[in-house]
Protein backbone atom coordinates (compact mmCIF):
# COMPACT_ATOMS: atom_id res chain seq x y z
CA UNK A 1 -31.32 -0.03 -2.79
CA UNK A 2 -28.62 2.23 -1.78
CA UNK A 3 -25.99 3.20 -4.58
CA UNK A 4 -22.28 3.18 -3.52
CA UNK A 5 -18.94 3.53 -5.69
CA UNK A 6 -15.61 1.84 -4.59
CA UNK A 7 -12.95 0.27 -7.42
CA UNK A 8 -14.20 2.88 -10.08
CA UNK A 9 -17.76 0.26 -9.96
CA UNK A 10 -21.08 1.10 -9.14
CA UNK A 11 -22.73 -0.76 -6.52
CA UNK A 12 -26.24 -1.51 -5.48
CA UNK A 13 -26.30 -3.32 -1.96
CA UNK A 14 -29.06 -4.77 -0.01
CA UNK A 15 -26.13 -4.82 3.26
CA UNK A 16 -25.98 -1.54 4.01
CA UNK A 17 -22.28 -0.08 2.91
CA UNK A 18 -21.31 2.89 5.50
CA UNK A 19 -18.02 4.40 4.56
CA UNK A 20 -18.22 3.82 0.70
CA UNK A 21 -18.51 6.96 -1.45
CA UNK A 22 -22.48 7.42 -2.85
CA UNK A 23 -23.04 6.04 -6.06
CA UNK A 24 -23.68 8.15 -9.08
CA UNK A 25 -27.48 7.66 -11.75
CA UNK A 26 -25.68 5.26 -13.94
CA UNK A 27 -26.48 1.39 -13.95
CA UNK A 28 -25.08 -0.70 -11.55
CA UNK A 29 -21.93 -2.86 -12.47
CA UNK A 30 -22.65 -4.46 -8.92
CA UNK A 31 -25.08 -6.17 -7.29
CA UNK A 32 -25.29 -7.51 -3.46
CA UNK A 33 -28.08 -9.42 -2.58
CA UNK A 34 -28.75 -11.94 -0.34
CA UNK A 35 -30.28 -15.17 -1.23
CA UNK A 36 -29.65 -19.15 -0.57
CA UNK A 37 -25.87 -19.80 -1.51
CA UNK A 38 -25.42 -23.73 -2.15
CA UNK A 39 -22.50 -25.66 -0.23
CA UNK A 40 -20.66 -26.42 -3.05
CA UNK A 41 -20.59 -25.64 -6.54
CA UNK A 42 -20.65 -28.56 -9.65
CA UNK A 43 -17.90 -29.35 -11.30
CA UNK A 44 -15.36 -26.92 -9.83
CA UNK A 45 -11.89 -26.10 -11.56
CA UNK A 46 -10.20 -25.49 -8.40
CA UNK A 47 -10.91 -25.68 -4.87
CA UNK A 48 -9.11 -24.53 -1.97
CA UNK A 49 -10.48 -25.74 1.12
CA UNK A 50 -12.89 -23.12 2.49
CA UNK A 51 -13.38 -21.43 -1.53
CA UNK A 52 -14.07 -22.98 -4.65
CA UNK A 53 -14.50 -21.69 -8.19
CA UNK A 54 -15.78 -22.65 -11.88
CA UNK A 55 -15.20 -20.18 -14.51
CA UNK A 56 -17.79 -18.27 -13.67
CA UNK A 57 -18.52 -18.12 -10.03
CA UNK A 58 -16.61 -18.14 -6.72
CA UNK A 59 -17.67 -19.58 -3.33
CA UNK A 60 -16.56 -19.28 -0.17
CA UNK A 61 -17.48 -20.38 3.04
CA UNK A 62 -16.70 -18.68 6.59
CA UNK A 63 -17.75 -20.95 9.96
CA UNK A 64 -20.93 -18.38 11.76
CA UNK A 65 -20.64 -15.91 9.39
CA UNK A 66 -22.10 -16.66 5.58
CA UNK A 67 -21.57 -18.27 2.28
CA UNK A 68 -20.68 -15.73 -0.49
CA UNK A 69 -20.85 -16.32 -3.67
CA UNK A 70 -19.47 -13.79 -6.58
CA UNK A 71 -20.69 -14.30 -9.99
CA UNK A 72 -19.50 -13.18 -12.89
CA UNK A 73 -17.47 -10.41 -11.23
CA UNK A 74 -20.57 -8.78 -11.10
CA UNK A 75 -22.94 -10.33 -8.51
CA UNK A 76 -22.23 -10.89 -4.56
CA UNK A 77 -25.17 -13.40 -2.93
CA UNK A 78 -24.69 -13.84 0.61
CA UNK A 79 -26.29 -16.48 2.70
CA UNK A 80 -26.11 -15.14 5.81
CA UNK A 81 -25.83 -16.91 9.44
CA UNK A 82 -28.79 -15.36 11.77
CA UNK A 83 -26.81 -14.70 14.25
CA UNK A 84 -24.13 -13.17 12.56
CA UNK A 85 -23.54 -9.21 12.68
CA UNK A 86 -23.93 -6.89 9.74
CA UNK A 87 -19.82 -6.08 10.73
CA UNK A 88 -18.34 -9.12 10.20
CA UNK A 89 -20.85 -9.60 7.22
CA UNK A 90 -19.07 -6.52 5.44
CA UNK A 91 -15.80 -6.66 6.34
CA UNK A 92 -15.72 -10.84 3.71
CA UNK A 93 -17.77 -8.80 1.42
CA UNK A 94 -15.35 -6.29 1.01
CA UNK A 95 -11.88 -8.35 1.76
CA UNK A 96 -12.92 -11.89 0.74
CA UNK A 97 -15.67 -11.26 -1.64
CA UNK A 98 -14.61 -8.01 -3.55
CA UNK A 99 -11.28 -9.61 -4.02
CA UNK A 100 -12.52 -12.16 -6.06
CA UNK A 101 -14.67 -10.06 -7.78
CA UNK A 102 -12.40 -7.94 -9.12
CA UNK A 103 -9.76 -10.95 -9.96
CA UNK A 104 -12.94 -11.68 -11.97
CA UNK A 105 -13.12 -8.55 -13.90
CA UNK A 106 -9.35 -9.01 -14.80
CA UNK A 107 -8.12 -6.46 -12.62
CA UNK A 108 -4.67 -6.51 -11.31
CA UNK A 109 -5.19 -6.67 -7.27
CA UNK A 110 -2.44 -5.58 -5.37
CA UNK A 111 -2.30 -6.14 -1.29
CA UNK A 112 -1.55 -2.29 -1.30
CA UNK A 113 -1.85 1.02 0.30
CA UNK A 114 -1.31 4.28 -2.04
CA UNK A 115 -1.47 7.86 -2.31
CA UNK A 116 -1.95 10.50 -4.67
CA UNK A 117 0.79 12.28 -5.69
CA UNK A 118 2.22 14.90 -8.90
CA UNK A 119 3.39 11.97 -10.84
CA UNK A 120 0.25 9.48 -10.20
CA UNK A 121 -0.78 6.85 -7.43
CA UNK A 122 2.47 5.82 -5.24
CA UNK A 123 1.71 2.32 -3.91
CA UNK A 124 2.99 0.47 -0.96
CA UNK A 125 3.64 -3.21 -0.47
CA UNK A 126 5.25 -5.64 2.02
CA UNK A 127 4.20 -8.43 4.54
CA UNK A 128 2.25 -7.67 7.18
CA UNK A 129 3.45 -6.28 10.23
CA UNK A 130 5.84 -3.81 8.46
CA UNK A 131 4.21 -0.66 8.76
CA UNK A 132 2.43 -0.47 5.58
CA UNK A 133 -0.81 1.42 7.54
CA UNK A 134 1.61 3.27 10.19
CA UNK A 135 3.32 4.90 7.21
CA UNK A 136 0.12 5.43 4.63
CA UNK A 137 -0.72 7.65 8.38
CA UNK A 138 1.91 9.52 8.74
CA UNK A 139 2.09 10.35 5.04
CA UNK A 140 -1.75 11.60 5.23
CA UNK A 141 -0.56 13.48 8.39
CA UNK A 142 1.72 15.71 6.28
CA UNK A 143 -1.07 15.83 3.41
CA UNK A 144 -0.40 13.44 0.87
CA UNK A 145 -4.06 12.27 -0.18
CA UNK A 146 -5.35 7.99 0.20
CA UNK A 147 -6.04 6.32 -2.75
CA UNK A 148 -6.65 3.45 -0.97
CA UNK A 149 -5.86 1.73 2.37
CA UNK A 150 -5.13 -2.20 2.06
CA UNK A 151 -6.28 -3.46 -1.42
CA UNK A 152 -5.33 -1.50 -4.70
CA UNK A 153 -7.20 -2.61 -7.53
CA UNK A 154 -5.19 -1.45 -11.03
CA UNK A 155 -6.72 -1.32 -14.59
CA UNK A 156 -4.08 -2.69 -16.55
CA UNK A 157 -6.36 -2.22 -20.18
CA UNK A 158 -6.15 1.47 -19.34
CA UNK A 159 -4.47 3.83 -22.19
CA UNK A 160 -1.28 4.68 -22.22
CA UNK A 161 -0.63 3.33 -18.42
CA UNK A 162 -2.43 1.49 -16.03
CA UNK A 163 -4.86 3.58 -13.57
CA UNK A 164 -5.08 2.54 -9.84
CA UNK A 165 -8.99 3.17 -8.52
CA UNK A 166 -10.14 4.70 -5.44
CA UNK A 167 -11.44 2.47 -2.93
CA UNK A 168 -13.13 4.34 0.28
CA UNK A 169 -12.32 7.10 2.67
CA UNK A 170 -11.68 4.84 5.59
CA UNK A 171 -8.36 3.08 6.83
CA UNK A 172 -7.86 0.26 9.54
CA UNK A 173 -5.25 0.75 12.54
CA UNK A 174 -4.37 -1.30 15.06
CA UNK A 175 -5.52 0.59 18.34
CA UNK A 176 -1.60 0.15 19.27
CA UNK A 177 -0.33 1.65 16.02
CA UNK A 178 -3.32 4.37 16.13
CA UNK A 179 -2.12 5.55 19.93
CA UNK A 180 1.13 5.70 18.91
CA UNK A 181 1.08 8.65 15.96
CA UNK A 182 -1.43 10.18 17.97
CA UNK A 183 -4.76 8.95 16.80
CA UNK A 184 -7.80 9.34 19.97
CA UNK A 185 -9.03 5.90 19.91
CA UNK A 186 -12.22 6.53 22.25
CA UNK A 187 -13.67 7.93 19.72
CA UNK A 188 -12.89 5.77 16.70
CA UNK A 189 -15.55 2.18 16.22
CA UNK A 190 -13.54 -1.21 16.71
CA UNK A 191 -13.56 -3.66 13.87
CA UNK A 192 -15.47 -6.44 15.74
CA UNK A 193 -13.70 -9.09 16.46
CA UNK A 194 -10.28 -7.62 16.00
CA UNK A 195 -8.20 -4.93 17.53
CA UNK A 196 -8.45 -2.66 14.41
CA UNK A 197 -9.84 1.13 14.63
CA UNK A 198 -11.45 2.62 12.11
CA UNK A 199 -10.20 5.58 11.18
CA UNK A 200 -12.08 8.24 9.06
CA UNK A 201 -9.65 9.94 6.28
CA UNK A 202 -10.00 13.69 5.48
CA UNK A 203 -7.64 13.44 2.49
CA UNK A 204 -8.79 11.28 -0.80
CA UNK A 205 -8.28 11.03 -3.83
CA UNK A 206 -11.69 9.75 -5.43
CA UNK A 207 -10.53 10.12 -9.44
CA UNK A 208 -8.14 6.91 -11.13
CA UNK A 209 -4.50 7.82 -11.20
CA UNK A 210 -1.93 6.40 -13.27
CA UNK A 211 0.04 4.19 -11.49
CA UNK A 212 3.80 6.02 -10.93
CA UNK A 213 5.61 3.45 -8.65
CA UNK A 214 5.59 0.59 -6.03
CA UNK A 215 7.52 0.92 -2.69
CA UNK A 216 8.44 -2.00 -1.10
CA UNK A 217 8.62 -2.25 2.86
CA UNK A 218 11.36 -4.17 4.46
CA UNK A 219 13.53 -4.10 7.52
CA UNK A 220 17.75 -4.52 8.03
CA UNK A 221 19.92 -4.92 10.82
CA UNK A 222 21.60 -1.34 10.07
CA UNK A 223 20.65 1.80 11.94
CA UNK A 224 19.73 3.69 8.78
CA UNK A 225 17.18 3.72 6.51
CA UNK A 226 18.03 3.06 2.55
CA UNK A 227 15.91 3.23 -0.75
CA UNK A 228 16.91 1.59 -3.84
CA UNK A 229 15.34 1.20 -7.18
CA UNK A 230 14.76 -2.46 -8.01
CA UNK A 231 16.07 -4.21 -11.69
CA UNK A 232 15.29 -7.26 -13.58
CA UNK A 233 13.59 -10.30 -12.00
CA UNK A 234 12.68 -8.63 -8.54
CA UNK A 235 10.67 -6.44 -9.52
CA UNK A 236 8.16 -8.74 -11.25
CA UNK A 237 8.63 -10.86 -7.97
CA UNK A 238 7.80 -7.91 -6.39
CA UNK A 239 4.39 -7.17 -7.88
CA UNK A 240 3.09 -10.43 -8.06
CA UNK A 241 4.21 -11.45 -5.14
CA UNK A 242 2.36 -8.86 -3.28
CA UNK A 243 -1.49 -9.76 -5.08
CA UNK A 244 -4.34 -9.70 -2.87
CA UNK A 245 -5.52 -13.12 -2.32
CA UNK A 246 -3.28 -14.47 -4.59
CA UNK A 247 -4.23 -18.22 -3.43
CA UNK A 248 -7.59 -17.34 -5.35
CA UNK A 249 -5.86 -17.28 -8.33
CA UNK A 250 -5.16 -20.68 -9.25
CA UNK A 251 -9.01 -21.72 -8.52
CA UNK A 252 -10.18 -19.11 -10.87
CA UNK A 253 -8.05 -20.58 -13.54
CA UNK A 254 -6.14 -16.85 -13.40
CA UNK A 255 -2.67 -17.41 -12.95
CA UNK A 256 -1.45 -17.09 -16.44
CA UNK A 257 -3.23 -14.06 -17.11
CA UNK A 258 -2.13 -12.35 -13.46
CA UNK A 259 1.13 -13.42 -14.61
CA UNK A 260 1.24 -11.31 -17.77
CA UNK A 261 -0.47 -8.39 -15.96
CA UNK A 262 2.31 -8.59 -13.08
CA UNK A 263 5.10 -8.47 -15.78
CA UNK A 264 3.63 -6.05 -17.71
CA UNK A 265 2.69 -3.47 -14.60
CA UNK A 266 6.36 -3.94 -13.33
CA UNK A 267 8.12 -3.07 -16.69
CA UNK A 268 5.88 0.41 -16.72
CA UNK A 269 6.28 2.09 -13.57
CA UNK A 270 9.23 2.37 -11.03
CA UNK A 271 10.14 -0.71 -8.23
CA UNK A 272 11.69 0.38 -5.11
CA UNK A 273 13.09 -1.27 -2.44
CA UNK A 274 13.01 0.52 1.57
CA UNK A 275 14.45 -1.01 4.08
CA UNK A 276 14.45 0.82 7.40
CA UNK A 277 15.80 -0.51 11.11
CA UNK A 278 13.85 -2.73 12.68
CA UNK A 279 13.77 -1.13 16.19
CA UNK A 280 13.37 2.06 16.02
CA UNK A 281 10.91 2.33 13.25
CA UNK A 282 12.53 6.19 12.63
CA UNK A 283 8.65 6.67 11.06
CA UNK A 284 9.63 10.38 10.92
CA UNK A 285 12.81 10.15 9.38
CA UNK A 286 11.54 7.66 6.44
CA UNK A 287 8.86 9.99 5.69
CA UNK A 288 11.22 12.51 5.20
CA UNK A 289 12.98 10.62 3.30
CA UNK A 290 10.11 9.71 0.97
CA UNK A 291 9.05 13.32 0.66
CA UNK A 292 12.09 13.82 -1.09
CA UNK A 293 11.35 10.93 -3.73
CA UNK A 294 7.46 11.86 -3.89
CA UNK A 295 7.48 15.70 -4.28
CA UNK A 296 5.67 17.73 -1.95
CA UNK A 297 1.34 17.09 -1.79
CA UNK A 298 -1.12 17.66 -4.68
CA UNK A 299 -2.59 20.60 -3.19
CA UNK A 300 -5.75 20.11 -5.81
CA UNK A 301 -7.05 17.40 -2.73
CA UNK A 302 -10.30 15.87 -3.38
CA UNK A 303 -12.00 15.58 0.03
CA UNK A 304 -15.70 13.93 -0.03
CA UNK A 305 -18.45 13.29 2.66
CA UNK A 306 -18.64 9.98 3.90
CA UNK A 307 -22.24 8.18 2.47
């Protein structure tokens, strides 16, 4: 099977993976396979409708699409509708399915985007429909390099700070969002079933960085745009708040633990707080204004070839 690498982990997958970095000679930490996937597991812990977990597995369920379920944090089985399209299959196994995976390896997983920069990965949060992926854009346009699009995973073991892992040289735009800062969507595939583009990106990082500082993405009623460093409570509220599929959490019996992580990852690095107009977005001005804070790019880019 083909070897890929995403999340610093190996990964040997019977779905094909296009997009992911190849895979180095080492062993596996990852398997995907597909096989018969039960409708429910025994004796869950926790169950949350369409997903439920014991300590050592996760399932969940998606109507015409597949069962998935992650053991162990190192095995994805998927029991895959016929009809359903390889697509849709990948984009659960790596939202949905690497999510809990990685929750299962103990990894702090933020619902990020972040970039390389002199100091170490620069991550940005805030609720969809802020311009998390609009800005990650613009900052590649004026050569800051992707650690990761949507989903940051963090090592928070990792000696003397926590390191934020590569994930894959692709990012998702909305074809709207993509015209708009000049992207030629004719040429770029859709995300089936949604409105998203992919978008191929030149500039990666593919080594762990220490984590520097979170940015969080919010909008005001004032004309100007304003960055502030966050104290005391809010900026635990602001990491945990911001974990990718944090509802999984609870069913995986990994709340206290995400809680210490959380708290510790927000006392090491820097919280800040943007807050920008909501109409106009002033996308040029705020990543002006950010170019200040981050320093200019690491001109030692790492670019790769897509697998």
């Amino acid at each position: 099977m083909p070897l890929y690498t995403a999340y610093g982990l190996q990964i040997d997958s019977e779905l094909p993976l296009p997009g992911l970095l190849p895979g180095s000679s080492r062993p596996p930490d990852v398997t995907i396979r597909y096989g018969p996937v039960p409708d429910n597991l025994p004796d869950p812990i926790g169950n949350g409708g369409y997903f439920e977990a014991t300590r050592d597995a996760f399932l969940f369920r998606i109507r015409e699409t597949a069962r998935y379920l992650v053991i162990g944090g190192q095995q994805i089985i998927i029991d895959r509708d016929p009809d359903c399209h390889d697509d849709v299959l990948r984009t659960f196994v790596m939202g949905s399915a690497f999510g809990a995976l990685m929750h299962q390896r103990h990894l702090l997983v933020m619902h990020a985007s972040s970039i390389q920069t002199a100091q170490g990965a620069v991550l940005f949060v805030g609720p969809s429909g802020y311009g998390k992926s609009t800005l990650l854009a613009a900052l590649l346009d004026r050569g800051y390099a992707m650690l990761s699009d949507d989903v940051t995973a963090i090592d928070m073991e990792a000696v003397p700070v926590p390191l934020a892992f590569p994930s894959f040289p692709r990012m998702r735009l909305g074809t709207e969002t993509a015209v708009r800062i000049g992207r030629e969507v004719a040429s770029l595939p859709r995300v089936r079933h949604t409105d998203k583009r992919v978008v191929p990106v030149e500039h990666f990082c593919a080594e762990p960085l220490p984590v520097h500082a979170v940015y969080a993405l919010g909008v005001h009623d004032a004309p100007d745009i304003r960055l502030a460093q966050v104290d005391g409570f809010e900026r635990f509220a602001i990491v945990a708040n911001n974990t990718y599929r944090y509802g999984f959490l609870e069913t995986l019996g990994l709340r206290q633990a995400h809680f210490q992580a959380a708290s510790r990852l927000a006392q090491a690095i820097q919280v800040c707080q943007i807050q920008r107009p909501e109409s106009p977005f002033l996308l040029n001005e705020l990543v002006d204004r950010l170019g200040v804070e981050l320093g200019e790019p690491v001109k030692t880019i790492q670019q790769q070839e897509v697998s």
